[in-house]
N, C-alpha and C. Protein backbone atom coordinates (compact mmCIF):
# COMPACT_ATOMS: atom_id res chain seq x y z
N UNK A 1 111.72 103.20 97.04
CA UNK A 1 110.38 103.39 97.53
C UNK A 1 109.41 103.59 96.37
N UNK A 2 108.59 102.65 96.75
CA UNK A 2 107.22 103.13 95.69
C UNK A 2 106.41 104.42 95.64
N UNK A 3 105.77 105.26 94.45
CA UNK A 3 105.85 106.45 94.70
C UNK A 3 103.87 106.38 94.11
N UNK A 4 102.85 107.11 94.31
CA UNK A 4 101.88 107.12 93.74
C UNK A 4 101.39 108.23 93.50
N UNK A 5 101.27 108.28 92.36
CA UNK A 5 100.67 109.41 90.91
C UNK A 5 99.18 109.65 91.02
N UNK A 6 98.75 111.06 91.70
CA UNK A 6 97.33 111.07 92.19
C UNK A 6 96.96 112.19 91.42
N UNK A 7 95.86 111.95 90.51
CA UNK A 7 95.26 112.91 89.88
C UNK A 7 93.78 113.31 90.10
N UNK A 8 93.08 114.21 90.16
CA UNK A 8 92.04 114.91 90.58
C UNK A 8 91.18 115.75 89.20
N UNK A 9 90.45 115.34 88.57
CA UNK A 9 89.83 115.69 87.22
C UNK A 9 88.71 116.14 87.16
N UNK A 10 88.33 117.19 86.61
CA UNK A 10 86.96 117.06 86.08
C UNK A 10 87.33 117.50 84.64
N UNK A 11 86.06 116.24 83.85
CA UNK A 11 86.11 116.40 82.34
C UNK A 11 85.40 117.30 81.77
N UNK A 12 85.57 118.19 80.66
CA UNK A 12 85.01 118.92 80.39
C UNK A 12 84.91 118.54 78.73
N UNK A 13 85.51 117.58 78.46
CA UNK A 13 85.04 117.35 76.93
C UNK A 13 85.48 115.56 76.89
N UNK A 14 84.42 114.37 77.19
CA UNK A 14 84.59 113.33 77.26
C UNK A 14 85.28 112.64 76.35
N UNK A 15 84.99 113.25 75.08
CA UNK A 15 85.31 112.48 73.61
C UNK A 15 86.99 112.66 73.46
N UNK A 16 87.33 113.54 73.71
CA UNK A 16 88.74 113.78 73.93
C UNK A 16 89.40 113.43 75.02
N UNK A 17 88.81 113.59 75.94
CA UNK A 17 89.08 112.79 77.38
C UNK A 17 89.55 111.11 77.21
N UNK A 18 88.52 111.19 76.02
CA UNK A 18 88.63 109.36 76.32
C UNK A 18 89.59 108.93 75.38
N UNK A 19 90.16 109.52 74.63
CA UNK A 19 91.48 109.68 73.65
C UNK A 19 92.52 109.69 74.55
N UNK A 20 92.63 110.18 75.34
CA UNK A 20 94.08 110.79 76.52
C UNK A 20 93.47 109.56 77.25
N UNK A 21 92.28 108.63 77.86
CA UNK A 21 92.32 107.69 78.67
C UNK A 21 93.00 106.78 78.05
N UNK A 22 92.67 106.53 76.53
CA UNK A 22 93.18 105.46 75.61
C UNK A 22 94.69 105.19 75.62
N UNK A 23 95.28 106.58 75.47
CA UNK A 23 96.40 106.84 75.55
C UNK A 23 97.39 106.35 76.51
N UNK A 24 97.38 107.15 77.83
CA UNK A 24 97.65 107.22 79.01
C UNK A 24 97.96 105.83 79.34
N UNK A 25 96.65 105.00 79.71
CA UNK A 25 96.75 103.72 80.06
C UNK A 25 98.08 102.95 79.85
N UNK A 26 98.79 102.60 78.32
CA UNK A 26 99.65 102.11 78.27
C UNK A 26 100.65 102.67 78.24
N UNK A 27 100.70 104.23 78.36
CA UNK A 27 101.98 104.69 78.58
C UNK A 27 102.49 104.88 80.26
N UNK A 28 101.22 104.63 80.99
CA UNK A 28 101.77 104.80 82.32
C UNK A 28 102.39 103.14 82.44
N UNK A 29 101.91 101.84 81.84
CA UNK A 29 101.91 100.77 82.37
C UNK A 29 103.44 100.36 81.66
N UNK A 30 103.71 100.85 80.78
CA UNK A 30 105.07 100.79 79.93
C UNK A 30 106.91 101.41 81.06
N UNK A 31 105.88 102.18 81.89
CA UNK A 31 107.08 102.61 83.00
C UNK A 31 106.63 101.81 84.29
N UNK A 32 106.11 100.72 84.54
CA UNK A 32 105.37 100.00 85.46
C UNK A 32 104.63 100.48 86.59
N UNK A 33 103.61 101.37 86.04
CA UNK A 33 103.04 101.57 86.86
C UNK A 33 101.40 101.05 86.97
N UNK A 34 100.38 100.78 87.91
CA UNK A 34 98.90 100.22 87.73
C UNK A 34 98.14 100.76 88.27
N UNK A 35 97.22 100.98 88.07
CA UNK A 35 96.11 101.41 88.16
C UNK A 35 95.41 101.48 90.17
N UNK A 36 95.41 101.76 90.95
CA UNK A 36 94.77 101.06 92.00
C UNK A 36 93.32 101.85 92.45
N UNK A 37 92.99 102.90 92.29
CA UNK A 37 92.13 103.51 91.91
C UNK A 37 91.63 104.49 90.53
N UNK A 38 90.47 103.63 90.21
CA UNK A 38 90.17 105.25 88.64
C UNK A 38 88.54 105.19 88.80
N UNK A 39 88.69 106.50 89.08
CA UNK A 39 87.01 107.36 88.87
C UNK A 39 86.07 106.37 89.92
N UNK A 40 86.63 105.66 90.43
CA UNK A 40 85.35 105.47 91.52
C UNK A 40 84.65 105.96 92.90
N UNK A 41 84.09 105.65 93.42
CA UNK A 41 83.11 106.44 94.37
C UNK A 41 84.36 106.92 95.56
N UNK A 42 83.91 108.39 95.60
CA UNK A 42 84.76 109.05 96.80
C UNK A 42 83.84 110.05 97.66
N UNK A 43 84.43 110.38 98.62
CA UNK A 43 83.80 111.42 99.38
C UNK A 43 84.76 112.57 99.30
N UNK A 44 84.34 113.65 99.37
CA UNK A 44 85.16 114.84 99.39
C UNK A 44 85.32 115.74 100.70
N UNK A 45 85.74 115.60 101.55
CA UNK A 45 86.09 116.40 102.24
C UNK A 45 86.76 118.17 103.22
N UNK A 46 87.65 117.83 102.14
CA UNK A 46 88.45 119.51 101.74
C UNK A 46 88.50 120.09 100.29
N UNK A 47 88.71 120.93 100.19
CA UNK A 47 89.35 121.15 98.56
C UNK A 47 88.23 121.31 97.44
N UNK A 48 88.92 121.46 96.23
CA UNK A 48 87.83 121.42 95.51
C UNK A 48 87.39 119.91 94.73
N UNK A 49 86.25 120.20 94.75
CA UNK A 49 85.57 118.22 94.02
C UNK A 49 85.97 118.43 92.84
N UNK A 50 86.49 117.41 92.64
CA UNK A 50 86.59 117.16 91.09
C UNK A 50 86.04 115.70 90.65
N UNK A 51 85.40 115.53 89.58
CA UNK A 51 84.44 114.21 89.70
C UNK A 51 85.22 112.72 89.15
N UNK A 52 86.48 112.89 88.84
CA UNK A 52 86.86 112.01 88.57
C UNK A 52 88.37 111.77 89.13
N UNK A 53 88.48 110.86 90.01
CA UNK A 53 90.21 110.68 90.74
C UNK A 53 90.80 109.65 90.37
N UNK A 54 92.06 109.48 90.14
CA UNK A 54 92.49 108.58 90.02
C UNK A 54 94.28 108.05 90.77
N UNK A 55 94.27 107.06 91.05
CA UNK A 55 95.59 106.91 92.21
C UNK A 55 96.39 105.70 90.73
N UNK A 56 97.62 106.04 90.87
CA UNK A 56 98.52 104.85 89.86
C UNK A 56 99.77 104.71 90.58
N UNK A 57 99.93 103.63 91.41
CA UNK A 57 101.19 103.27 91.86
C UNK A 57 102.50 103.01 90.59
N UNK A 58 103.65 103.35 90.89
CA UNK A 58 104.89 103.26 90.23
C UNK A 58 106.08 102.77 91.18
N UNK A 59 106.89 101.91 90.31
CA UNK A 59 108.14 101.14 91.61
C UNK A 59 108.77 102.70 92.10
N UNK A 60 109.19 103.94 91.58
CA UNK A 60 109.75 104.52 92.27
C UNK A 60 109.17 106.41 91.73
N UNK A 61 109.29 107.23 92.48
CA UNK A 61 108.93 108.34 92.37
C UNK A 61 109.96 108.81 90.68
N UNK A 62 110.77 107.89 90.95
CA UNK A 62 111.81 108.51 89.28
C UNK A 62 110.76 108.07 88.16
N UNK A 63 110.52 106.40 88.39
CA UNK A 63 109.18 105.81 87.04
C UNK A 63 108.42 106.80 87.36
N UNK A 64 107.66 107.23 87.78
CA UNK A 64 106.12 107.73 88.08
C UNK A 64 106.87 109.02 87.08
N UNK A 65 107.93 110.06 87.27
CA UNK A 65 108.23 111.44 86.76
C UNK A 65 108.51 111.00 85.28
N UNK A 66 109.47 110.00 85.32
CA UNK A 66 110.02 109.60 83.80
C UNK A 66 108.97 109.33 82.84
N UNK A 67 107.57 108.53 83.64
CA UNK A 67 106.26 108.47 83.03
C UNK A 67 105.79 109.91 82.51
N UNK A 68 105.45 110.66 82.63
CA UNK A 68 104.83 111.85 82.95
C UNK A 68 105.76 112.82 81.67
N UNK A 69 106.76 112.55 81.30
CA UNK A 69 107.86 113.31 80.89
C UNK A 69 108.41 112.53 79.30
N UNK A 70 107.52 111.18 79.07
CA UNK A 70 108.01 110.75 78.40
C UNK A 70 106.92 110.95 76.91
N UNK A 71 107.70 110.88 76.13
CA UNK A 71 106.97 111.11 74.48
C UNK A 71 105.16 110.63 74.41
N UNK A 72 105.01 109.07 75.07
CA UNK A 72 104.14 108.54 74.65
C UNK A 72 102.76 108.95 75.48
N UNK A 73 103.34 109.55 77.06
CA UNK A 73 103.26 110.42 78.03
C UNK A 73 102.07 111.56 77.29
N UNK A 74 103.20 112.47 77.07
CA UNK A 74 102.58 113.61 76.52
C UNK A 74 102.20 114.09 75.25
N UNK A 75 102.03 113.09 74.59
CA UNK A 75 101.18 112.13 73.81
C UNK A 75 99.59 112.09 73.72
N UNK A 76 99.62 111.45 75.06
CA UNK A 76 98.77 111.17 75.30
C UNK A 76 97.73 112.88 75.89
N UNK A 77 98.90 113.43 76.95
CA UNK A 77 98.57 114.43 77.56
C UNK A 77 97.69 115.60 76.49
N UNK A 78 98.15 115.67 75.66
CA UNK A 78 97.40 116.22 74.63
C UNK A 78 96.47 116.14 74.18
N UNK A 79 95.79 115.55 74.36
CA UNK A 79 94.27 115.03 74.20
C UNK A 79 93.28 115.64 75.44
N UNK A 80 94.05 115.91 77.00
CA UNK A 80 93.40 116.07 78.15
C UNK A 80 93.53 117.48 78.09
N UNK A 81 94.42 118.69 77.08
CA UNK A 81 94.97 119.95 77.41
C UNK A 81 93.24 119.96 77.15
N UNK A 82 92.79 121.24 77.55
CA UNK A 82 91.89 121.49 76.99
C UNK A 82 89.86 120.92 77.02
N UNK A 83 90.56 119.49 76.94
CA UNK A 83 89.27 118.80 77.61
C UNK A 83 88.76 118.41 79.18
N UNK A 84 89.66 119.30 79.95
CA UNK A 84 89.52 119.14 81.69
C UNK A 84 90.59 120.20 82.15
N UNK A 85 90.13 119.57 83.66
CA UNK A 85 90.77 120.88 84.12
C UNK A 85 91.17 119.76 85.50
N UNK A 86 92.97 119.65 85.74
CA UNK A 86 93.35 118.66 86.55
C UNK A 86 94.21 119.08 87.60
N UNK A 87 94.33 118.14 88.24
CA UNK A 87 95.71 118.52 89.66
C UNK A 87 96.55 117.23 89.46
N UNK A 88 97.58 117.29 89.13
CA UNK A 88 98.30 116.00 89.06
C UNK A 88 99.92 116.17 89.96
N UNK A 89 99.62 115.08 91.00
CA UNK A 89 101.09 115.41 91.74
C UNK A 89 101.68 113.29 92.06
N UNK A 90 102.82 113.58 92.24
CA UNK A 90 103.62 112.39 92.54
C UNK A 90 103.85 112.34 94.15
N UNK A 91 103.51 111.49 95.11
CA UNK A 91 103.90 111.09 96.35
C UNK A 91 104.69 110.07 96.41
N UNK A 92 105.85 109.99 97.28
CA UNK A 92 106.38 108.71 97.61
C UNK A 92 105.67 107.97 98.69
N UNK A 93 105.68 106.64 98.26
CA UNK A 93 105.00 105.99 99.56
C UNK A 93 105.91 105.81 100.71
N UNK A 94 105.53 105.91 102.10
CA UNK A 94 106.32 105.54 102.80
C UNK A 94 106.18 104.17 103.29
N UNK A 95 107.09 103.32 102.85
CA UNK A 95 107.02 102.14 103.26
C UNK A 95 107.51 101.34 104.55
């Protein structure tokens, strides 16, 4: 089952932010995962807003963790410690 990697952001330091975007990008796409939503228009409903969301499908909830866990990963993640403040969780899709 395909699993999707949903993160919930607000940036608090862009310039570094955009270091960890630089980053990120090919380390999520290196465990096959893509992009299907980033930072575009949402409505908020419950919870707290955060101004930037993003959805990344992966073939299986293992890619999506192995992503997340891997060198180039947290790597990248290092750039975002500090410059935001995030919610990042893995769902399986039900297909």
């Amino acid at each position: 089952m395909s699993a999707l990697w949903i993160a919930h952001v607000t940036v608090t330091d862009p310039e570094a932010y955009g270091k960890y975007a630089e980053l990120a990008g090919p380390a999520i796409a290196a465990h096959g995962g893509h992009f299907i939503a980033r930072g575009g228009r949402f409505v908020q409903l419950e919870g707290v807003e955060r101004a930037r969301n993003v959805v990344a499908r992966f073939p299986s909830l293992e890619a999506a963790e192995a992503c997340y866990h891997s060198p180039e990963y947290q790597a990248a993640l290092n750039h975002a410690r500090g410059a935001s403040e995030r919610e990042l969780m893995i769902v399986e899709v039900q297909e």
